[in-house]
Protein backbone atom coordinates (compact mmCIF):
# COMPACT_ATOMS: atom_id res chain seq x y z
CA UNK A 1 -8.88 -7.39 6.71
CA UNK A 2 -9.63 -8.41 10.07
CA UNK A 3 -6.12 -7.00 11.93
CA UNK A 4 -7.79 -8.91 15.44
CA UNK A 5 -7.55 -12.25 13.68
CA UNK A 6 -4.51 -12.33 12.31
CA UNK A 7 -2.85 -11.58 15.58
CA UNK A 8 -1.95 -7.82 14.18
CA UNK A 9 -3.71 -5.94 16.60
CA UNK A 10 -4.09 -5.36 20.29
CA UNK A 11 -7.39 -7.47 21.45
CA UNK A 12 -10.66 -5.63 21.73
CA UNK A 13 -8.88 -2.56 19.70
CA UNK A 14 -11.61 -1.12 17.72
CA UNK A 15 -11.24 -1.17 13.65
CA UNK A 16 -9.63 2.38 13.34
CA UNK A 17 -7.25 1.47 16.38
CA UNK A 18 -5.98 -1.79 14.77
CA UNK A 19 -5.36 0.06 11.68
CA UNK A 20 -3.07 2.81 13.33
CA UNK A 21 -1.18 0.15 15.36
CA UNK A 22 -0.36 -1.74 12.07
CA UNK A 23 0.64 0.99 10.29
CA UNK A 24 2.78 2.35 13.19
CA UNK A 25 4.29 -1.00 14.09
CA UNK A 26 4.58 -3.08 10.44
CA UNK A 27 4.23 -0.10 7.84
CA UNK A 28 5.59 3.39 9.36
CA UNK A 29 6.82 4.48 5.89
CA UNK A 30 3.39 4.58 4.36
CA UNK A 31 2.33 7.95 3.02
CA UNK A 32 -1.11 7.72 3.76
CA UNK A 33 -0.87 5.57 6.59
CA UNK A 34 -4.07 3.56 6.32
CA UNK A 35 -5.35 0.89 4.06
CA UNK A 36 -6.46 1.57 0.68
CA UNK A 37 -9.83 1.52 0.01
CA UNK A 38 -11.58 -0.38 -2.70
CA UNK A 39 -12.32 2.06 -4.95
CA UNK A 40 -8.92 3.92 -5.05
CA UNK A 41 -7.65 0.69 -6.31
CA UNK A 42 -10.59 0.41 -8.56
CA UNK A 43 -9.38 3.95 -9.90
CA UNK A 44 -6.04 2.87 -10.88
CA UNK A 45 -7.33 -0.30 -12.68
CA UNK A 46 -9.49 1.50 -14.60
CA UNK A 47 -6.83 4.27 -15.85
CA UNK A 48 -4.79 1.49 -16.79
CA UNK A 49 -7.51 -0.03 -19.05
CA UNK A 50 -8.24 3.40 -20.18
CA UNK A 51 -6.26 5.21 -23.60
CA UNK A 52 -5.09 7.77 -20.90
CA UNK A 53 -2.46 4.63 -19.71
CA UNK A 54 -1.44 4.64 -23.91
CA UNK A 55 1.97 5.79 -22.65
CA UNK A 56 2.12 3.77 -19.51
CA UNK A 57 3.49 0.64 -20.93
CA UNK A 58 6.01 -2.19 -19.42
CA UNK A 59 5.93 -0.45 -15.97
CA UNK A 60 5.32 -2.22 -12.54
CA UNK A 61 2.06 0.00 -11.10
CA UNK A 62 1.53 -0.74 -7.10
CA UNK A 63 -1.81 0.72 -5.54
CA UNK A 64 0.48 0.34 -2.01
CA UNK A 65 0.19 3.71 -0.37
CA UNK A 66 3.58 4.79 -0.49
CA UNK A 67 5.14 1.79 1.95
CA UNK A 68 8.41 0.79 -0.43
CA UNK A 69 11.44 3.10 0.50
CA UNK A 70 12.80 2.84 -2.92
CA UNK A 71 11.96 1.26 -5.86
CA UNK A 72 14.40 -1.24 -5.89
CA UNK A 73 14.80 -3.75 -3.09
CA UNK A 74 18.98 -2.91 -3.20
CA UNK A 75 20.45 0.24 -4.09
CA UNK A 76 22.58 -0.10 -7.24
CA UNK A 77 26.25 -0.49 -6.39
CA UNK A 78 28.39 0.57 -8.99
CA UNK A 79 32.18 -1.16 -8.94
């Protein structure tokens, strides 16, 4: 993802730079606080094709680093 282009990053920041400054200013909650890389996501897809997923069935699976602070977008209110 070009971070320059898309207005995300300060100009003539280098590729690592852009990357911290998004994180810091658009994703600060992310646990590993960099993009993931093709083959981590590649990973995940092919566990969940695999019959070690047999058991992993009906759930939402995000390859997202960690950004969401909870898994639902509003805390349950019970009244």
């Amino acid at each position: 993802m070009d971070l320059q282009l898309k207005g995300l990053a300060s100009p003539g920041a280098t590729a690592e730079q852009a990357e911290k400054e998004f994180f810091e200013k658009y994703r600060p909650t992310s646990l590993i606080q960099r993009m993931a890389e093709e083959r981590e996501v590649a990973s995940l897809v092919a566990y969940l094709a695999s019959p070690l997923a047999a058991a992993t069935n009906g759930a939402a699976v995000r390859a997202e680093g960690g950004i969401l602070r909870t898994i639902l977008e509003r805390p349950w209110r019970w009244t």
